[in-house]
Protein backbone atom coordinates (compact mmCIF):
# COMPACT_ATOMS: atom_id res chain seq x y z
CA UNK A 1 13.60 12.88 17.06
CA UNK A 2 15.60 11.36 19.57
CA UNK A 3 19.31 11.04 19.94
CA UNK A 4 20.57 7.65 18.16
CA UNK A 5 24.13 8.02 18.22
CA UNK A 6 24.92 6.16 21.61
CA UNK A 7 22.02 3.55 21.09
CA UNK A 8 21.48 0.52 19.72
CA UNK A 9 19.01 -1.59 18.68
CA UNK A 10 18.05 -5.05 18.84
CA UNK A 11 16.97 -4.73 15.11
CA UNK A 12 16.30 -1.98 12.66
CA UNK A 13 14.15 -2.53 9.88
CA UNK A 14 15.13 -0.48 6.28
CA UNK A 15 11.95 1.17 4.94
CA UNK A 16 8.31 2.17 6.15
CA UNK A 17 6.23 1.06 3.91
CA UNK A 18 3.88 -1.95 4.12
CA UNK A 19 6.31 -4.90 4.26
CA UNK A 20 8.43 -2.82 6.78
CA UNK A 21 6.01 -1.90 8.83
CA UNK A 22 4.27 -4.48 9.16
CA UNK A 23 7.77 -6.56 10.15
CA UNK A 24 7.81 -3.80 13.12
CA UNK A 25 4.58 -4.30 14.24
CA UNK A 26 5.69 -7.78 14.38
CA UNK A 27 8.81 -7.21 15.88
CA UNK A 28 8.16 -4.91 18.49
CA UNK A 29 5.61 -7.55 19.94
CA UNK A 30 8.99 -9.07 21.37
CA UNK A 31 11.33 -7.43 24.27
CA UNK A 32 12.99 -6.30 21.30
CA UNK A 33 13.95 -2.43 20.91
CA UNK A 34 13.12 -1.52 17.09
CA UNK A 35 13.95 0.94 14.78
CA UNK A 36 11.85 1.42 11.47
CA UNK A 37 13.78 3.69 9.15
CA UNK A 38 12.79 5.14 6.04
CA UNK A 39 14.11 7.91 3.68
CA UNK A 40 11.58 9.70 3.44
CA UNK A 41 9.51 12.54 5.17
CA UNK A 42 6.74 10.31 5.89
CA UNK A 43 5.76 6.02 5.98
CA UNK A 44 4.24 5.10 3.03
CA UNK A 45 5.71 7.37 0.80
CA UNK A 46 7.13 5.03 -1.86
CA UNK A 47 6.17 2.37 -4.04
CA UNK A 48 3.84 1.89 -1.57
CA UNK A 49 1.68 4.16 -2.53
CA UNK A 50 1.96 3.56 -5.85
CA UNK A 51 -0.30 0.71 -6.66
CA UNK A 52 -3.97 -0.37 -7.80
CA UNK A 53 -5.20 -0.64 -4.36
CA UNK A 54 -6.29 -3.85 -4.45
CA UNK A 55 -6.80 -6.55 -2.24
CA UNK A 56 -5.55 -10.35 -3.84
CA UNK A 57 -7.13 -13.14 -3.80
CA UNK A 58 -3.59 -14.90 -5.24
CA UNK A 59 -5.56 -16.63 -8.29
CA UNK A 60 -3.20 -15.80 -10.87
CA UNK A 61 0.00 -16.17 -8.97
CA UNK A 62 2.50 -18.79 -9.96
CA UNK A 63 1.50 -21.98 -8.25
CA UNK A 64 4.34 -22.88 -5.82
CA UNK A 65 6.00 -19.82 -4.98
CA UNK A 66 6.79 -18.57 -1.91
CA UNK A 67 4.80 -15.06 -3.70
CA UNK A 68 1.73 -17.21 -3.93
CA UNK A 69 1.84 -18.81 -0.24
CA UNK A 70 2.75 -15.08 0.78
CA UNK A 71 -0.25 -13.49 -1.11
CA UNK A 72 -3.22 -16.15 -0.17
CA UNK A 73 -2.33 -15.93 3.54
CA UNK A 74 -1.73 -12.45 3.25
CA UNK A 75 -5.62 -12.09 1.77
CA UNK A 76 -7.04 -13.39 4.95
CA UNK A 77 -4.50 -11.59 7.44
CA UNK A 78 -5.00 -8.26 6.00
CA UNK A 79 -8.87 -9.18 5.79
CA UNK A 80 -8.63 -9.72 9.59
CA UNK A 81 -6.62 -6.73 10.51
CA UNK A 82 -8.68 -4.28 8.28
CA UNK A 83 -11.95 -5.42 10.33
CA UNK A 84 -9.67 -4.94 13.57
CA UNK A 85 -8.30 -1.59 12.59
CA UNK A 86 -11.10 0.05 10.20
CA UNK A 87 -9.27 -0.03 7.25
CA UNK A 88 -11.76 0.23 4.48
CA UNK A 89 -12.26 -2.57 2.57
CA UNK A 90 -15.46 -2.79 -0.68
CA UNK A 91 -15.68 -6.76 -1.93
CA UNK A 92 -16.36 -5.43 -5.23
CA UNK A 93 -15.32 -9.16 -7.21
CA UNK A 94 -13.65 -8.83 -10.45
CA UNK A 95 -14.11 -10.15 -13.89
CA UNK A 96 -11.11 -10.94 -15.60
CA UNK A 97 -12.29 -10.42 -19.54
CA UNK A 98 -11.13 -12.34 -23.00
CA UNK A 99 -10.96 -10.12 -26.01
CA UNK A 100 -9.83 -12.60 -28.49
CA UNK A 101 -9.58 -16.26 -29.04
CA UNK A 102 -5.84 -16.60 -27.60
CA UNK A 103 -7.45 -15.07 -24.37
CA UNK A 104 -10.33 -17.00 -24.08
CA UNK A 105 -8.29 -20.34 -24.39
CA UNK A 106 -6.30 -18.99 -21.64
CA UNK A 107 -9.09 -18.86 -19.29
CA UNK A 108 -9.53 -22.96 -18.37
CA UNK A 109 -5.36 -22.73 -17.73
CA UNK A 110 -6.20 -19.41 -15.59
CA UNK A 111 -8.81 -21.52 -13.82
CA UNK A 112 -6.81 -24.39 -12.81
CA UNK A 113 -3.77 -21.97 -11.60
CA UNK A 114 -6.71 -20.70 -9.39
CA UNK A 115 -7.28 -23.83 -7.43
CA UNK A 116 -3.53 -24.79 -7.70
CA UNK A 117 -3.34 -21.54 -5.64
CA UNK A 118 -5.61 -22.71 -3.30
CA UNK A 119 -8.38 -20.54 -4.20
CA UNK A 120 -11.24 -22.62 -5.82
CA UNK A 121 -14.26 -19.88 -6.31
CA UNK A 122 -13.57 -18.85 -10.23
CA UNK A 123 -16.01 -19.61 -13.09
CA UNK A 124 -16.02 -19.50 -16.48
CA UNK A 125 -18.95 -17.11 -17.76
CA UNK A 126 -19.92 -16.70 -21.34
CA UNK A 127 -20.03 -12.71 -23.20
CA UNK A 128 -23.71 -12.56 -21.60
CA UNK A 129 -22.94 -13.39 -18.19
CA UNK A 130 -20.35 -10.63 -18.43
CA UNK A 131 -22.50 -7.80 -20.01
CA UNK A 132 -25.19 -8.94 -17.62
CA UNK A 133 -22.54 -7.93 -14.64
CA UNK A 134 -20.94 -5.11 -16.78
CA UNK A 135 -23.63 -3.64 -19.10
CA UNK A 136 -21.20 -0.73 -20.18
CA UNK A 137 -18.61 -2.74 -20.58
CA UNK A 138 -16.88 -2.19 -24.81
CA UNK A 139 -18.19 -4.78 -27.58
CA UNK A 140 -16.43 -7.54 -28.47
CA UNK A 141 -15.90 -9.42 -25.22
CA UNK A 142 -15.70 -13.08 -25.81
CA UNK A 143 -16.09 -14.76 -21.94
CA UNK A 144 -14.65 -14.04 -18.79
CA UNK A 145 -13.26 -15.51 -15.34
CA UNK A 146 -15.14 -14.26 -12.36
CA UNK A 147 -13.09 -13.91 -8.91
CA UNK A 148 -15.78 -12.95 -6.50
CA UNK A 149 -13.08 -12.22 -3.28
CA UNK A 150 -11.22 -9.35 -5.22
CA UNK A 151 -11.53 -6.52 -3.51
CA UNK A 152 -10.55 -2.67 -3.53
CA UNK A 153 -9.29 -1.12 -0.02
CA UNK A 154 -7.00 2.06 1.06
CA UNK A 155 -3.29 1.52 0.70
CA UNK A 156 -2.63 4.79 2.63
CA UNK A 157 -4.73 3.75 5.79
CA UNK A 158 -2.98 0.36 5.89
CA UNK A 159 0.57 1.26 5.48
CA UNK A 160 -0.03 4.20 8.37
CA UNK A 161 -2.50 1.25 10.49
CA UNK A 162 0.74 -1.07 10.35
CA UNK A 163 3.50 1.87 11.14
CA UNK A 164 1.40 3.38 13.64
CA UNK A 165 0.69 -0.04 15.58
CA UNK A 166 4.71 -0.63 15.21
CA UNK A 167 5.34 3.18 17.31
CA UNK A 168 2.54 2.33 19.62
CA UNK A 169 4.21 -1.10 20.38
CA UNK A 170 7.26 0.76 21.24
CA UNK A 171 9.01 0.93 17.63
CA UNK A 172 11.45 4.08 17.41
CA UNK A 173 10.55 5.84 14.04
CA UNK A 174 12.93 7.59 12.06
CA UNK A 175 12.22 9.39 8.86
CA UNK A 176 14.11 11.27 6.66
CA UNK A 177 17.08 8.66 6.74
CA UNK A 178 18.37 6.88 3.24
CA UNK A 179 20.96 4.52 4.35
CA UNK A 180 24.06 5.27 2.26
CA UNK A 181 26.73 2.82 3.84
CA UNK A 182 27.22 0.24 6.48
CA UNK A 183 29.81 -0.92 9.13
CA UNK A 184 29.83 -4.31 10.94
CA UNK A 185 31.67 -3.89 14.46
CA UNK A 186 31.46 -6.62 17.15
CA UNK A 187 28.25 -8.25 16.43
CA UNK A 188 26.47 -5.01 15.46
CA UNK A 189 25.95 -3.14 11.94
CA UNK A 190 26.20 0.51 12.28
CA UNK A 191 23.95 2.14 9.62
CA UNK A 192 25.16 5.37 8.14
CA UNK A 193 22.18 7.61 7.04
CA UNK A 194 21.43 10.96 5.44
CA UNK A 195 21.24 12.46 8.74
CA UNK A 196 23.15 10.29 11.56
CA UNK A 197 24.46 6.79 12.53
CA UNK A 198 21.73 4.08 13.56
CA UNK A 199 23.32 1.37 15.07
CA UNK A 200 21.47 -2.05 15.75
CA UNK A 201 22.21 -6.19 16.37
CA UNK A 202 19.99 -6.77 13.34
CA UNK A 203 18.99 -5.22 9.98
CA UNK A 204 15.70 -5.89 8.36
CA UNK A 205 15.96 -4.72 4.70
CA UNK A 206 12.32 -4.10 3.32
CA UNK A 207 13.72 -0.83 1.10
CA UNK A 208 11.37 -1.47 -1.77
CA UNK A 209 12.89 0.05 -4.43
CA UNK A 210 15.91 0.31 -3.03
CA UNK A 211 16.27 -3.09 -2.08
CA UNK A 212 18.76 -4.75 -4.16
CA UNK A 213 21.18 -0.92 -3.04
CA UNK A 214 20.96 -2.40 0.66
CA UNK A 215 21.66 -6.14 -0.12
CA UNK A 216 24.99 -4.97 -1.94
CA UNK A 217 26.09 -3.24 1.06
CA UNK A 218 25.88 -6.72 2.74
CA UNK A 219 27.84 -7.85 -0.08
CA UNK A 220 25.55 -9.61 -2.08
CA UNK A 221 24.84 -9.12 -5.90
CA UNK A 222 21.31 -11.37 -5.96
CA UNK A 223 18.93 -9.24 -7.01
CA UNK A 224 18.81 -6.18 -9.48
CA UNK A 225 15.64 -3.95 -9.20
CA UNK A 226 13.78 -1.95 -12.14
CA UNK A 227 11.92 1.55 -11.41
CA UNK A 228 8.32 0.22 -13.29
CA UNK A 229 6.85 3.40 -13.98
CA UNK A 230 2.67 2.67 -13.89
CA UNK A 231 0.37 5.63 -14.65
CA UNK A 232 -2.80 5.86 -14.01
CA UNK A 233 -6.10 7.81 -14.90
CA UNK A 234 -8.35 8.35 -11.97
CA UNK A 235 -12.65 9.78 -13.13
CA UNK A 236 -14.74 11.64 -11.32
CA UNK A 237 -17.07 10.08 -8.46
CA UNK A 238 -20.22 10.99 -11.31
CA UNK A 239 -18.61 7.74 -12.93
CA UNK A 240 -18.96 5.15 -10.55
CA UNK A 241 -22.06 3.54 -11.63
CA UNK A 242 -19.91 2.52 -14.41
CA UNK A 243 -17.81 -0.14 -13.02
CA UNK A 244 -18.72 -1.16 -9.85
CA UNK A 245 -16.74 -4.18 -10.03
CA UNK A 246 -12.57 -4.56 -11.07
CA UNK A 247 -12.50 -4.84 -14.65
CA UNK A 248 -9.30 -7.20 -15.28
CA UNK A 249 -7.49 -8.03 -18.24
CA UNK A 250 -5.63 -11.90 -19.47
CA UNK A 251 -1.74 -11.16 -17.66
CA UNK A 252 0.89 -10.57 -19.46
CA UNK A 253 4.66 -11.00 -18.66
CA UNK A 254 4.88 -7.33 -17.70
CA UNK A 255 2.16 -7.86 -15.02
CA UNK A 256 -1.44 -7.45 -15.00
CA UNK A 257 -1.77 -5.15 -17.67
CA UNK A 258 -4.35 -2.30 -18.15
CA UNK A 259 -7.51 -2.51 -15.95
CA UNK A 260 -10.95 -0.45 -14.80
CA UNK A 261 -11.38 -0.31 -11.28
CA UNK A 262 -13.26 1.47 -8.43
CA UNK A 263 -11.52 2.85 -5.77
CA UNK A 264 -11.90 3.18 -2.23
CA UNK A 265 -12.53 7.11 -2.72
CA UNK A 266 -15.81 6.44 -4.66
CA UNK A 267 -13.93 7.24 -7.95
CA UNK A 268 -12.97 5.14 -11.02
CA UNK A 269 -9.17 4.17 -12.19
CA UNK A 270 -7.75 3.62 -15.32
CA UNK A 271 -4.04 2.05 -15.57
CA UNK A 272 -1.99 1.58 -14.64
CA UNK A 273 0.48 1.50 -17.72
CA UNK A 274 4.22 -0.33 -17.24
CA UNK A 275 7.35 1.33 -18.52
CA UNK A 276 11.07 0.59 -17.34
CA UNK A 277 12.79 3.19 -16.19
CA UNK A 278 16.59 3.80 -14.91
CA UNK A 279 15.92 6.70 -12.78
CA UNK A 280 14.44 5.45 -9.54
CA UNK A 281 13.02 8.71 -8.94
CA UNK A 282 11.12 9.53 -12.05
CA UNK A 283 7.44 10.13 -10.96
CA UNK A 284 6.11 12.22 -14.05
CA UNK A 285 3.50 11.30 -15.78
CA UNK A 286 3.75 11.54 -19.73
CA UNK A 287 1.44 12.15 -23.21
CA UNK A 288 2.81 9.35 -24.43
CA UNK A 289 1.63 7.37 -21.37
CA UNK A 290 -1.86 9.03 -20.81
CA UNK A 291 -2.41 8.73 -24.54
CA UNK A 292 -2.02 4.56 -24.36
CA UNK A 293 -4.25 4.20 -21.30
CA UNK A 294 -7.12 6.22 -23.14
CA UNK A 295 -6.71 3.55 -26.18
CA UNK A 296 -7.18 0.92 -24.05
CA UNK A 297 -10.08 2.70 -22.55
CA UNK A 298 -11.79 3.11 -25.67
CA UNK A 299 -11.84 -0.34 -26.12
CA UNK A 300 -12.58 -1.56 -21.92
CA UNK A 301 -15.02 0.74 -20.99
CA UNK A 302 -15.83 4.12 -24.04
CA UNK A 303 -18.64 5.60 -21.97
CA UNK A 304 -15.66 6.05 -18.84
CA UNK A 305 -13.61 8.44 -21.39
CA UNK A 306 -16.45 10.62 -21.57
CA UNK A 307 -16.51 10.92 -18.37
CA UNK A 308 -14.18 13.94 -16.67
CA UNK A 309 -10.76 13.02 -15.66
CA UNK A 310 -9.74 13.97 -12.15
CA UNK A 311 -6.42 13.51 -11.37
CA UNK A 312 -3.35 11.82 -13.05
CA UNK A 313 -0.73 10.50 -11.51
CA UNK A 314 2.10 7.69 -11.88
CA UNK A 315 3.85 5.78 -9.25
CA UNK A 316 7.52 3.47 -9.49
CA UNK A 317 7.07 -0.32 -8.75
CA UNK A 318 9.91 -2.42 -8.09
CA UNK A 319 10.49 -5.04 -10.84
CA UNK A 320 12.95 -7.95 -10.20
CA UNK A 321 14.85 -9.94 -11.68
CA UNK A 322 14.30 -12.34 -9.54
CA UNK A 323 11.70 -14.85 -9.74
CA UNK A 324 9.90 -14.37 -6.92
CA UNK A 325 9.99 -12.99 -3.39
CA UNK A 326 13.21 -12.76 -2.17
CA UNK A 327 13.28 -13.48 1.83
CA UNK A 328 16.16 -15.17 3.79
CA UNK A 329 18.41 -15.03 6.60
CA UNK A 330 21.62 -14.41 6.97
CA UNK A 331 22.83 -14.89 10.55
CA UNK A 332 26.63 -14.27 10.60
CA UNK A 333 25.56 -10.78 9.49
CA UNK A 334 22.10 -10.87 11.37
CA UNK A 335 20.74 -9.58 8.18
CA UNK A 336 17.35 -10.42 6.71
CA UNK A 337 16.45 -9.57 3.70
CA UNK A 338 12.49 -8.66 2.38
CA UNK A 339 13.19 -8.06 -1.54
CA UNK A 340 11.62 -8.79 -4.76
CA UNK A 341 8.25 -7.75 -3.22
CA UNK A 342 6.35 -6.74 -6.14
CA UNK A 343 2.78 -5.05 -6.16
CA UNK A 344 1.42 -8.05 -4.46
CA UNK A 345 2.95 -6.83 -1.14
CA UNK A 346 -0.36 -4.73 -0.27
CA UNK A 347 -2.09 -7.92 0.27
CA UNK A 348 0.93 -9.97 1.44
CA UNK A 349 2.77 -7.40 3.79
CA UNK A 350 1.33 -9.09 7.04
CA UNK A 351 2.01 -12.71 5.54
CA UNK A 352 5.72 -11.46 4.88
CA UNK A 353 6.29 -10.19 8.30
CA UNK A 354 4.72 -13.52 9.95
CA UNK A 355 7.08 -15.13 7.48
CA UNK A 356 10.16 -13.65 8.82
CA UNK A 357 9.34 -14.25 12.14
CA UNK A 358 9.15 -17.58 11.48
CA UNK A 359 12.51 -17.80 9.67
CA UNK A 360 14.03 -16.10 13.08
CA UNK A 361 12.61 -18.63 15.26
CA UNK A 362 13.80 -21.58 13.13
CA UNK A 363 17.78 -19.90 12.84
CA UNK A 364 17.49 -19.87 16.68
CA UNK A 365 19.83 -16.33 16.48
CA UNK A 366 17.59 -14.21 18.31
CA UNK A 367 15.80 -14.28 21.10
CA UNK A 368 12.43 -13.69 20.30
CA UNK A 369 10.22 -13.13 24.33
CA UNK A 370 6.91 -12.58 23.80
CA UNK A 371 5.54 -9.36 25.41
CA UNK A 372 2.19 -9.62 27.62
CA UNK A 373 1.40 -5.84 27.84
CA UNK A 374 0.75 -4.82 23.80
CA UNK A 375 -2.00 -2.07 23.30
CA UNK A 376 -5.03 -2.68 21.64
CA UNK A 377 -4.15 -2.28 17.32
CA UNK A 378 -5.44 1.45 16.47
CA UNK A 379 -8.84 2.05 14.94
CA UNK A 380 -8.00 4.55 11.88
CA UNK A 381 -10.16 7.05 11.20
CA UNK A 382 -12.42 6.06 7.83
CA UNK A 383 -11.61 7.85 4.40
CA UNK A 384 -13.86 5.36 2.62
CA UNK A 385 -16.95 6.38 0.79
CA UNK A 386 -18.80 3.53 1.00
CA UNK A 387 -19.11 3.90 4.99
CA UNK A 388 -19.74 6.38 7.10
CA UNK A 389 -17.83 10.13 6.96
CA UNK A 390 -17.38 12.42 10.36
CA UNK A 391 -19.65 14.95 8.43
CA UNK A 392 -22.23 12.59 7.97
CA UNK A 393 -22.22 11.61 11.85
CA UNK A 394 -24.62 13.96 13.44
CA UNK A 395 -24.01 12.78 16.83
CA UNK A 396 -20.40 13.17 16.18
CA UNK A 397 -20.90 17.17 14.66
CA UNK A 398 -23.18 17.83 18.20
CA UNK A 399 -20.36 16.60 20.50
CA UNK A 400 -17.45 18.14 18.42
CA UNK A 401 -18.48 21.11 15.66
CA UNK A 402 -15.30 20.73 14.44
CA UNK A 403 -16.42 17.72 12.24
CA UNK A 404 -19.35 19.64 10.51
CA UNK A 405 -16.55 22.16 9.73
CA UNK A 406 -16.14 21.39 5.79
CA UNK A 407 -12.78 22.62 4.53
CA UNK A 408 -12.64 19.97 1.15
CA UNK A 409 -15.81 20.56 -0.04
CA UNK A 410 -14.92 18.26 -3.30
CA UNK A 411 -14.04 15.16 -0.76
CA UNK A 412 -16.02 16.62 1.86
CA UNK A 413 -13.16 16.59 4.71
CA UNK A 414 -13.79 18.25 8.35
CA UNK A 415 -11.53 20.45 10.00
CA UNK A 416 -12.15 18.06 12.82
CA UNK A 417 -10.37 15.38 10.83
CA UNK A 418 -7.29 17.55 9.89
CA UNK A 419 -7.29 18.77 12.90
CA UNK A 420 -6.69 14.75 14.58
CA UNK A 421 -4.23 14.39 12.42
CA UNK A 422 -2.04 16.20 14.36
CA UNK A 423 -2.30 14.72 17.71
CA UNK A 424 -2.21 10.98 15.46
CA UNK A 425 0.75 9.01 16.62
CA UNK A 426 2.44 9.26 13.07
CA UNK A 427 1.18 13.33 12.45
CA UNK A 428 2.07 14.80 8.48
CA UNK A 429 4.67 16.86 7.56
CA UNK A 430 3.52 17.53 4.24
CA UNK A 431 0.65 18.55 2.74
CA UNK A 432 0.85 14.93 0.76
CA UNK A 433 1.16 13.18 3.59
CA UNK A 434 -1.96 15.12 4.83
CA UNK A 435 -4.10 14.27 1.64
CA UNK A 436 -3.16 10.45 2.52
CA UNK A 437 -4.41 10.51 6.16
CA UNK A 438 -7.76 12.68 4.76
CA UNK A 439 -8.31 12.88 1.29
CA UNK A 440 -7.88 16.47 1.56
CA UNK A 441 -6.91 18.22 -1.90
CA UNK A 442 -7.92 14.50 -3.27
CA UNK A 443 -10.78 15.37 -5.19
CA UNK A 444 -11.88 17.19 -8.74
CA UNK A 445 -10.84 20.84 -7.81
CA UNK A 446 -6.90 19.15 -6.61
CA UNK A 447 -6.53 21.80 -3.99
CA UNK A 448 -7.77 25.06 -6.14
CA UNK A 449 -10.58 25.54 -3.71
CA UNK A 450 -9.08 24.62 -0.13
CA UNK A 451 -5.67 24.51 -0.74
CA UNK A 452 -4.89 27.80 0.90
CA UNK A 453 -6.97 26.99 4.00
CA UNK A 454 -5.35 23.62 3.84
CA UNK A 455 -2.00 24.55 4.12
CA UNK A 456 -2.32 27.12 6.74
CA UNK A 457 -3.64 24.36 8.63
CA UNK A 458 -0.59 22.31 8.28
CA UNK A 459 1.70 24.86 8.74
CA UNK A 460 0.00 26.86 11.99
CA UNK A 461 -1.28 23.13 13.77
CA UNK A 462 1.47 20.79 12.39
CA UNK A 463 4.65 22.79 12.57
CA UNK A 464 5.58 20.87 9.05
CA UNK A 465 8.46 19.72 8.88
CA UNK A 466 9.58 18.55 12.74
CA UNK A 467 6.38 17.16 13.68
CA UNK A 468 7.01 14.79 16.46
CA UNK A 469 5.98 11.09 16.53
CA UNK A 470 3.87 10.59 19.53
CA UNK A 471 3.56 6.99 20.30
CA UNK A 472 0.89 7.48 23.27
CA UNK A 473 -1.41 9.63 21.05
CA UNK A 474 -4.80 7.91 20.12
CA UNK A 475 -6.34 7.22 16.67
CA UNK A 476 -9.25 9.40 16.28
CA UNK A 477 -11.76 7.32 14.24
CA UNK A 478 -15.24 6.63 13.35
CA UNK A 479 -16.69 3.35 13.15
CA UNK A 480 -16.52 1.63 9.58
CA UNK A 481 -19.18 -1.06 9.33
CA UNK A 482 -18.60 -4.75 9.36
């Protein structure tokens, strides 16, 4: 890492996830020198990660919030970027489903909150419709709402698309840094982290979870954030044909509630449940927690729960008590905050950062230069089973052997793949943040198979834990069709 002591920034943005990174990437498309900090060992490694993986249309967001702007130009930006970049995207649609009469009255209101939210391609189909589209669906549904543009696509790959464009653009990245107290000096903000003192004009906060932390340390007491434990059931690829579409339920006040969904990997995914938590770092999944999702299963989808169960696993979402998304300016501070950013912020992250920018240019406190020599965005290499793999590429396996090398055999991953990962601008440090760039250790065995050969990969290629960012580096990838 390089020295930061004597250097400041024009701005440093708190936290690497999507929303952060993707304020970098915008950022750094300025003469602006940028910092994107994050706690953790790697981007993407907090409530990031830890959501249904799906790409919003905005239909059931509340009409006239800045969340619902942010989300519905967020579907198209992140639609854009993901053809740009190779992020894998399925349109699977999604049937939102009425189990009683409450929820079936709901659905006209649902529709209309639809088009208030600029999105006008829902319809009202009757129990036949929907067992006609979801023959294994339980008994007892009543009607549905169709929303064709839902879609399933890879957090991982666009949280490390939108970090590693920000590095290649210049952006300084610096992990392993939880921000812990601040000191305005002369126009700048010295930030004092777990490891050293980042110093920079102005601070970004997009902390995620720790959020409404940061804004106190600006002095604020706005916003008050709520570890949302979700946990989630993930099946076997042999129960795909199952659900090939997002199985939704009527939303609650606690969010959207308990649904069936594909996933990017080829699997299915039950969950995610919602439980408020006061320990910000409680991950563990739970009995009690597994034992509620497989109710609701029973009465979604019965055949799924026959089906084997993969992996479990439960991630922390940020709930607010704020209405909405938090994101203003403060410029006798140069401060912005990026808070309240709920699971929505997959499909809204690019929207947000645009959003920002434009607050920026309106407080005229900045000097935002447009730079004329960007690189070309990466193209990531493909994890999604629904295009096509490295060991599937024959003309790729007779240039480079390496890719016919299996060394997952349950996600079928190439030692040519964790081998790239490496020489990737952003490389892992971990063998987590090796099954996010590969699916490595992803699949039905969970590493009993490959983790040893995995691991000695990461330790004898990678050097773990002081693995260099290397801006210049190139994205090896594999084309992911359009």
């Amino acid at each position: 890492m390089s020295n930061t002591q004597n250097k400041t920034y024009d701005v440093a943005v708190i936290g690497a996830g999507i929303v952060g990174s993707a304020i970098a990437r915008k950022l750094a498309g300025y003469r602006l020198s940028v910092a994107l900090l994050d706690a953790r060992e790697d981007v993407g490694d907090g409530t990031s990660k830890a959501n249904t993986a799906i790409l919003h249309t905005g239909f059931d967001a509340k009409p006239g919030t800045l969340e619902s702007r942010m989300v519905h130009e967020g579907y198209h930006l992140l639609s854009d970027y993901a053809k740009q970049t190779g992020i894998p995207v399925e349109h699977t649609g999604a049937i939102l489903v009425a189990w009683d009469d409450e929820q079936r009255d709901a659905l006209p209101g649902l529709k209309v909150k639809a088009e208030q939210n600029a999105y006008a391609k829902t319809e009202i189909i009757d129990a036949a419709e929907i067992y006609r589209l979801l023959p294994h669906l339980g008994e007892g549904a009543l009607a549905g709402l169709s929303v064709p543009d839902e879609s399933i696509i890879c957090t991982w790959t666009t949280n490390l698309a939108l970090a590693t464009e920000a590095v290649q653009r210049g952006t300084e990245l610096l992990l392993r840094r939880r921000v812990a107290s601040i000191e305005r000096v002369d126009g700048v903000t010295h930030l004092y982290t777990s490891i050293d003192r980042i110093s920079a004009r102005w601070v970004i906060n997009a902390a995620g979870l720790g959020g409404d932390t940061i804004d106190q340390l600006f002095g604020y007491d706005r916003i008050h954030l709520t570890p949302r434990r979700g946990e989630l059931l993930v099946y076997d690829k042999q129960a795909r044909p199952l659900a090939d579409k997002i199985v939704l339920p009527v939303p609650t006040a606690l969010g959207k509630g308990v649904l069936v969904s594909p996933t990017i990997y080829g699997n299915v995914m039950l969950g995610p449940t919602a439980e408020d938590l006061t320990d910000r770092t409680d991950t563990g999944t739970s009995e009690s927690g597994f034992a509620f999702l497989r109710g609701k299963g029973e009465k979604i989808m019965p055949k799924l729960l026959e089906e084997e169960v993969t992996a479990t696993y439960a991630g922390l979402r940020a709930a607010s008590d704020y209405p909405d998304y938090l994101i203003e300016v403060d410029t006798e501070q140069q401060y912005v905050i990026a808070g309240g950013i709920r699971s929505t912020g997959l499909t809204s992250g690019i929207a947000v950062a645009e959003y920002v920018d434009e607050l920026l240019r309106a407080s005229g406190a900045i000097q935002l230069v447009e730079r004329g020599d960007l690189p070309e965005p990466p193209h990531m290499p493909n994890i999604g089973e629904a295009f096509v793999r490295p060991y599937q590429d024959a003309a790729r396996i007779a240039e480079d052997p390496a890719y016919g090398k299996i060394v997952c055999f349950c996600e079928r991953v190439t030692a040519g793949e964790i081998r790239d990962t490496f020489s990737s601008p952003i490389p892992p440090c971990t063998l987590d943040g090796l099954r996010r760039r590969t699916r490595a250790q992803n699949g039905r065995c969970q590493g009993f198979f490959c983790g040893a050969e995995v691991s000695e990969l990461l330790e004898s290629r990678g050097k773990s834990a002081n693995a260099p960012v290397n801006p210049k580096a190139k994205v090896a990838s594999v084309e992911v069709p359009k």
